[in-house]
N, C-alpha and C. Protein backbone atom coordinates (compact mmCIF):
# COMPACT_ATOMS: atom_id res chain seq x y z
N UNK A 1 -60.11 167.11 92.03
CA UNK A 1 -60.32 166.97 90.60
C UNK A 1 -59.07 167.44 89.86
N UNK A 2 -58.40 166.41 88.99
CA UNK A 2 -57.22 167.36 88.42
C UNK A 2 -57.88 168.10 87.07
N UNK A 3 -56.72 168.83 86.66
CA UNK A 3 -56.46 169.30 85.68
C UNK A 3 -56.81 169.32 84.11
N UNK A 4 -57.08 169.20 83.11
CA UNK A 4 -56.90 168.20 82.06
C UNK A 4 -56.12 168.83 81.31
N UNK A 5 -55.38 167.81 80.81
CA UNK A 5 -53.92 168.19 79.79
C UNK A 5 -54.44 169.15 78.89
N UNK A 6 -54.00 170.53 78.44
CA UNK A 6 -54.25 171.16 77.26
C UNK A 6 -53.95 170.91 75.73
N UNK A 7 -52.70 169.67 75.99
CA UNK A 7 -52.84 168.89 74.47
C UNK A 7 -53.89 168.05 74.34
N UNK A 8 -54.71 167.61 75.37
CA UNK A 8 -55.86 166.78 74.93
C UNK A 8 -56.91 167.57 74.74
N UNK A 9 -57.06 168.66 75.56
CA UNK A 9 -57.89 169.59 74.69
C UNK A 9 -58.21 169.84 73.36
N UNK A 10 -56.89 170.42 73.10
CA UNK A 10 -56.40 171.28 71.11
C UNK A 10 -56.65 169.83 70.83
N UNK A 11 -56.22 168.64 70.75
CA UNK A 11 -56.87 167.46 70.26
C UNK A 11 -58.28 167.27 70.10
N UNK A 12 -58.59 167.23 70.86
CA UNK A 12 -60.41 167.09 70.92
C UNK A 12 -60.90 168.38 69.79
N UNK A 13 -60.50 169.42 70.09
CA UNK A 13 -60.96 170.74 69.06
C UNK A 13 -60.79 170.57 68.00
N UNK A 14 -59.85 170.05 67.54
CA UNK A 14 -59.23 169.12 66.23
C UNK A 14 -60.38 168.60 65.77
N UNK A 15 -60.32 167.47 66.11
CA UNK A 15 -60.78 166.33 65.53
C UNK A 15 -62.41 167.03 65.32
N UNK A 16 -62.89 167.83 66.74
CA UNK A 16 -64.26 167.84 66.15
C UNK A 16 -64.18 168.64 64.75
N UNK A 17 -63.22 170.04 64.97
CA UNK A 17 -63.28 170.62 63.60
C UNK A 17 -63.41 169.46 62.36
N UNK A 18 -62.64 168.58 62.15
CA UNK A 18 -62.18 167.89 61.39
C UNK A 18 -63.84 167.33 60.64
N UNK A 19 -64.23 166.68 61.91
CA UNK A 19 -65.55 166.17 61.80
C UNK A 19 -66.73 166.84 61.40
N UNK A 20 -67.16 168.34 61.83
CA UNK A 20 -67.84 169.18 61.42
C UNK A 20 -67.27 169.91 59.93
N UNK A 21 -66.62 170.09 59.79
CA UNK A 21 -65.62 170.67 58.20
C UNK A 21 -65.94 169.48 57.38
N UNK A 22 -66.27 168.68 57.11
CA UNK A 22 -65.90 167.72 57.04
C UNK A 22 -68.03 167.44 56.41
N UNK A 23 -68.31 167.07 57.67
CA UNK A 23 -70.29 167.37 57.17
C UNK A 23 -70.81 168.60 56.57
N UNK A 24 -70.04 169.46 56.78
CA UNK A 24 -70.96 170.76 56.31
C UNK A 24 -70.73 171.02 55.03
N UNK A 25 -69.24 170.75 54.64
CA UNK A 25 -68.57 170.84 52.88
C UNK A 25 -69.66 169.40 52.02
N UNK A 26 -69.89 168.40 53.05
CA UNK A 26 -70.29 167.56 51.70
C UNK A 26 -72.19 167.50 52.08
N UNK A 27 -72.27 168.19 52.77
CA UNK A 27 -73.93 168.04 53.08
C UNK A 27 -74.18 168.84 51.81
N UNK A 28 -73.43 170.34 51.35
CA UNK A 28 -74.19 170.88 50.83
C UNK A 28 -74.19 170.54 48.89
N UNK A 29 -75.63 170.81 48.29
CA UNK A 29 -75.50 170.81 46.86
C UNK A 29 -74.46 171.11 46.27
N UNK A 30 -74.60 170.31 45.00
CA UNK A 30 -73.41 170.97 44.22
C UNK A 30 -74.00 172.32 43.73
N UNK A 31 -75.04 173.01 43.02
CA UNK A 31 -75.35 174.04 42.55
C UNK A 31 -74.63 175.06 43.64
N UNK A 32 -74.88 174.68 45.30
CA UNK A 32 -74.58 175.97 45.90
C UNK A 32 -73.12 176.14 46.82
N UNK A 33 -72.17 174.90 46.22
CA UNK A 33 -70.85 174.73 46.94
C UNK A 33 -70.04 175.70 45.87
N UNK A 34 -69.92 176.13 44.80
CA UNK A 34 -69.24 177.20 44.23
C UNK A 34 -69.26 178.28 44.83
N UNK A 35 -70.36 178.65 44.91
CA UNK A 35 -71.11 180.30 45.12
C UNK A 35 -70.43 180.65 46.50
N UNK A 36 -70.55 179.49 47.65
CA UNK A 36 -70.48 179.94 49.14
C UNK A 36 -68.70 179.58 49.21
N UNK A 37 -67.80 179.12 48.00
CA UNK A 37 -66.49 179.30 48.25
C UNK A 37 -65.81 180.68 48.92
N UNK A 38 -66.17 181.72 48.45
CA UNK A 38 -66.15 183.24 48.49
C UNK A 38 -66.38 183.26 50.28
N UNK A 39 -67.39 183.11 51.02
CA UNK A 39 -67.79 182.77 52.52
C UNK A 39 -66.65 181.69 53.22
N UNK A 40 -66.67 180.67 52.63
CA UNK A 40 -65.66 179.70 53.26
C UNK A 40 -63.87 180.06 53.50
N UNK A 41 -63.92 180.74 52.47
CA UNK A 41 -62.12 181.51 52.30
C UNK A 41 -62.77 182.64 53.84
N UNK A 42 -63.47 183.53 54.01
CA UNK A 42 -63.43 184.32 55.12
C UNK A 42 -63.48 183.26 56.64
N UNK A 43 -64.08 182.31 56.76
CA UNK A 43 -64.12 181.62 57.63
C UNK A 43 -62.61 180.77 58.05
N UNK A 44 -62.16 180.04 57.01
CA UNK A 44 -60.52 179.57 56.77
C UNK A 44 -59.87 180.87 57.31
N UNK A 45 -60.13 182.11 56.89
CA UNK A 45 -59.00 182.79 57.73
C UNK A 45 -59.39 182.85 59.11
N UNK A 46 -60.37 182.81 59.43
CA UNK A 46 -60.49 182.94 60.71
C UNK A 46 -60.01 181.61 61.59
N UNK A 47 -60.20 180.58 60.99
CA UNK A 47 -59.17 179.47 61.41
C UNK A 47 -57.81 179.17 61.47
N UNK A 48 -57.75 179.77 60.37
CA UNK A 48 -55.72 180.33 60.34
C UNK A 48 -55.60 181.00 61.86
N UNK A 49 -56.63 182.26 61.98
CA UNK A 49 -56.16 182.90 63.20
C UNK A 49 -56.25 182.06 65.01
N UNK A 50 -56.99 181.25 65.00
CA UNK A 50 -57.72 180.14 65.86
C UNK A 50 -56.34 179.24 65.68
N UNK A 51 -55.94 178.65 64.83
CA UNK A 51 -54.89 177.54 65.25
C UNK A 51 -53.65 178.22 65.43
N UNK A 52 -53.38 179.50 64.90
CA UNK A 52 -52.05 180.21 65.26
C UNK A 52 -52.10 180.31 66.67
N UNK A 53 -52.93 180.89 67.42
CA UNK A 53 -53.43 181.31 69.05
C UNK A 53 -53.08 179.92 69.31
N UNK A 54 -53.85 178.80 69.06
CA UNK A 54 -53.67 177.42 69.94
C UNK A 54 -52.33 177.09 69.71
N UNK A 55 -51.76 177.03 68.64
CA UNK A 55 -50.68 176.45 68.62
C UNK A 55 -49.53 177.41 69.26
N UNK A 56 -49.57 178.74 69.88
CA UNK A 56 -48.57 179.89 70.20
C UNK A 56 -48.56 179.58 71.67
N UNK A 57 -50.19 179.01 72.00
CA UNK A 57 -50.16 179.35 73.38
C UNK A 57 -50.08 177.61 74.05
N UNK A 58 -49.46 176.63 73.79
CA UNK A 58 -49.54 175.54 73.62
C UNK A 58 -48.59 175.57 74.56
N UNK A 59 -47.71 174.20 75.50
CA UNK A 59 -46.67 174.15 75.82
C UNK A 59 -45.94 172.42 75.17
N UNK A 60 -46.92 171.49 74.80
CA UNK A 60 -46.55 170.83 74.61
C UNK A 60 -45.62 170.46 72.66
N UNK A 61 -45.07 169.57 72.62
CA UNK A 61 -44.76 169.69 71.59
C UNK A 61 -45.93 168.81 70.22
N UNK A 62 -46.47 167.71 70.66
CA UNK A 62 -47.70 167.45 70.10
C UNK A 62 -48.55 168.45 69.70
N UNK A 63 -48.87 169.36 70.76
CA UNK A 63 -49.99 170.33 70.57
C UNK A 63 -49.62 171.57 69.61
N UNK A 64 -48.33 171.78 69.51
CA UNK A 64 -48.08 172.96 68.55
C UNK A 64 -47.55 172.01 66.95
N UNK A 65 -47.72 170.86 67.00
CA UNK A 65 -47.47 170.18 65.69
C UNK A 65 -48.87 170.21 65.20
N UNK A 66 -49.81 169.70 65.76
CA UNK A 66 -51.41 169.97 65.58
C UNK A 66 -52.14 170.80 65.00
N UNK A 67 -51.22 172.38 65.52
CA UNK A 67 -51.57 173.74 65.67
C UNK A 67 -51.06 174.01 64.12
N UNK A 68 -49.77 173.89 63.87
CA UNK A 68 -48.99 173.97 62.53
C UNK A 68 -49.81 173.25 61.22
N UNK A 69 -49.89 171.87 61.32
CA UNK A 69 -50.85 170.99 60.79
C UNK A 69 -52.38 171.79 60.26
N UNK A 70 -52.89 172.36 61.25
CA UNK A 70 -54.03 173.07 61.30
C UNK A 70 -53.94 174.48 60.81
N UNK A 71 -52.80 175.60 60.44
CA UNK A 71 -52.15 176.69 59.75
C UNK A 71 -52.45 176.31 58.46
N UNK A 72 -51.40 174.87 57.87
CA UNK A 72 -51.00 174.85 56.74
C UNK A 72 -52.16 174.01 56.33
N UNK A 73 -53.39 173.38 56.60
CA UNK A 73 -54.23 172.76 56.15
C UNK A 73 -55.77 173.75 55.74
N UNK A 74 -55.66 175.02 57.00
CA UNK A 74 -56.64 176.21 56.48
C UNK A 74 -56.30 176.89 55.18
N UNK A 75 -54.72 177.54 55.47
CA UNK A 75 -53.99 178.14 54.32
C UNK A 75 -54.30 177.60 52.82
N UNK A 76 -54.26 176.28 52.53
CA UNK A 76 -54.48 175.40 51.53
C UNK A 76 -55.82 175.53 51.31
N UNK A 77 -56.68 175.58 52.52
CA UNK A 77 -58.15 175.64 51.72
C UNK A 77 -58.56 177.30 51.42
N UNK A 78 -57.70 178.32 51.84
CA UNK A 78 -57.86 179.88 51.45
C UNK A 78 -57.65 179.93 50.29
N UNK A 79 -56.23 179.52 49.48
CA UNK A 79 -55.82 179.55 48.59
C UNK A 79 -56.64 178.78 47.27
N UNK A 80 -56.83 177.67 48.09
CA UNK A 80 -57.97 176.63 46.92
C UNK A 80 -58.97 177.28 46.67
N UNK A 81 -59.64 177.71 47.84
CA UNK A 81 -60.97 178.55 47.54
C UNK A 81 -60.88 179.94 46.73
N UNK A 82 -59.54 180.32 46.94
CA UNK A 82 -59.84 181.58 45.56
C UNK A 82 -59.60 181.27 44.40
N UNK A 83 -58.68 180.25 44.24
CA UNK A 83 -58.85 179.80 42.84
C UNK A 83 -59.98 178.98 42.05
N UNK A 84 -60.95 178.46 43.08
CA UNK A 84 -61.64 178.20 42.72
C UNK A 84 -63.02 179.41 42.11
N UNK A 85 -62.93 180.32 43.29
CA UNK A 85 -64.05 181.05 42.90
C UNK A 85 -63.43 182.15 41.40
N UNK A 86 -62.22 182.33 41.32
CA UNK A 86 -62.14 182.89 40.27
C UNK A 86 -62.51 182.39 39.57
N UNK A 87 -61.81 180.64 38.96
CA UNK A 87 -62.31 179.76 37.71
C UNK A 87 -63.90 180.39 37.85
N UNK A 88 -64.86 180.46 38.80
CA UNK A 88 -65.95 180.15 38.42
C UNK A 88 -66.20 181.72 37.96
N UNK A 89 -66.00 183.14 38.49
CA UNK A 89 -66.42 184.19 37.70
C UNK A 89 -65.86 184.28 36.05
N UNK A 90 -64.60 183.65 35.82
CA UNK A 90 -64.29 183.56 34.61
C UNK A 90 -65.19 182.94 33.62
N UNK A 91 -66.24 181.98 34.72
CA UNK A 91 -67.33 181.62 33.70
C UNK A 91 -68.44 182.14 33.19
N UNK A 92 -68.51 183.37 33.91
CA UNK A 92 -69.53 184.24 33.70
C UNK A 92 -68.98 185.06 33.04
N UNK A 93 -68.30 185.40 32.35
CA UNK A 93 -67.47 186.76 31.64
C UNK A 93 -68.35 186.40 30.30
N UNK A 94 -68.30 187.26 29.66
CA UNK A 94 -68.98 187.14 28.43
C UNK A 94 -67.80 187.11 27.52
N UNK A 95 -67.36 185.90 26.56
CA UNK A 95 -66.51 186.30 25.84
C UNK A 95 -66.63 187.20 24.21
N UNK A 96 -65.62 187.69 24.12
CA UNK A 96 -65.80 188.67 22.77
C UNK A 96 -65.50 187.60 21.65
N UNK A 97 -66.23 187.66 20.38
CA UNK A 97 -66.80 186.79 19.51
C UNK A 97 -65.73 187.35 18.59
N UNK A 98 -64.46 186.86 17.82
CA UNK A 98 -63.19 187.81 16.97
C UNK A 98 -64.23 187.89 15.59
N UNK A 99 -64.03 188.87 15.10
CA UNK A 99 -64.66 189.83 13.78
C UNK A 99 -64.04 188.83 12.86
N UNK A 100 -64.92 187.88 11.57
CA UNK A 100 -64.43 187.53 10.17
C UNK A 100 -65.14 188.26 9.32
N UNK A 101 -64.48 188.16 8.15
CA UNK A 101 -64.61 188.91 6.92
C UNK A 101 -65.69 188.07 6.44
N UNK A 102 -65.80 186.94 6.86
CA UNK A 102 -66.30 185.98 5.45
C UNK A 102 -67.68 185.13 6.29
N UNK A 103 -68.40 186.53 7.01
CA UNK A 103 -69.93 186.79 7.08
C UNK A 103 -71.06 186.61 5.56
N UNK A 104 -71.74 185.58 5.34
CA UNK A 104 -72.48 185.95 4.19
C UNK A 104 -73.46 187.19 4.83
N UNK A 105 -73.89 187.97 3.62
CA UNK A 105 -74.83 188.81 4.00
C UNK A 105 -75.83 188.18 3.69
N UNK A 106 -76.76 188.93 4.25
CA UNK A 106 -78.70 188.78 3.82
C UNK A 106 -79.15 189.75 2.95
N UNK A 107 -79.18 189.97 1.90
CA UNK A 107 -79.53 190.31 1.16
C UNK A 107 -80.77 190.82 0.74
N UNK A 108 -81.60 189.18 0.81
CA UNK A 108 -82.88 188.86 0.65
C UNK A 108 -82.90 188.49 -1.02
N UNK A 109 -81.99 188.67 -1.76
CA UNK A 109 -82.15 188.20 -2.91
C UNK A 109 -82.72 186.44 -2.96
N UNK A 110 -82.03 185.57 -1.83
CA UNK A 110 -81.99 184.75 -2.14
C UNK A 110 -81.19 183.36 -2.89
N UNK A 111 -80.78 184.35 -3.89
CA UNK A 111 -80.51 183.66 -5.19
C UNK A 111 -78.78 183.62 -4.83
N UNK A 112 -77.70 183.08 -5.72
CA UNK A 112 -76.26 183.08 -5.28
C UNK A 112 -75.78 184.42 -6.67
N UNK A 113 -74.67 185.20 -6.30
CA UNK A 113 -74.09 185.61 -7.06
C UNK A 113 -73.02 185.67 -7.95
C-alpha cells in the first residue's frame, strides 16, 4: 500500500474547511450571525494556528502556498469580525441627547406669552 502525498492531504483539509465554513456562516439567522461574530474571531485564531503548523510542516511547494492562502484568508476574517462586532456594540451605546436652550416649558398655563 503506498503512501499518500501530504499535499493531497492539506488539499482535501482545505477544501472541506472551505465547504463546512462556508454552510455553517450561511445556515445561520441573521438575528444571531452578529452576536456569535465575537465566538467566530476565537475560532479564526485557532485556524490561523492550524494552517501555520500545516503550512511549516509541509514539504511541498503547493502545500505551503495553500497553508499561506489559508493564514491570510483566517487573518481577514479575525480582523473583519472585530470590526464588525464593534460596529454592532456601538449600537447599543446610548447616545447623549446635546442640551438646547430653546426647550418650551410646561407651565400648564396653556395660553402663549
Amino acid at each position: 500500500m503506498e503512501a499518500i502525498d501530504p499535499t493531497l492531504v492539506n488539499l482535501i483539509i482545505f477544501v472541506l474547511a472551505v465547504y463546512v465554513g462556508y454552510h455553517v456562516v450561511w445556515n445561520v439567522t441573521p438575528a444571531l450571525h452578529t452576536p456569535l461574530m465575537a465566538v467566530t474571531n476565537a475560532i479564526s485564531a485557532i485556524v490561523i494556528v492550524g494552517a501555520m503548523l500545516a503550512a511549516g510542516l509541509t514539504e511541498g511547494g503547493l502545500a505551503k502556498t495553500m497553508g499561506v492562502i489559508a493564514v491570510a484568508l483566517a487573518a481577514v476574517n479575525v480582523f473583519g469580525g472585530f470590526l464588525v462586532t464593534r460596529r454592532m456594540l456601538e449600537m447599543f451605546k446610548k447616545k447623549n441627547k446635546p442640551a438646547t436652550g430653546n426647550k418650551p416649558s410646561n407651565s400648564g398655563s396653556g395660553g402663549q406669552s
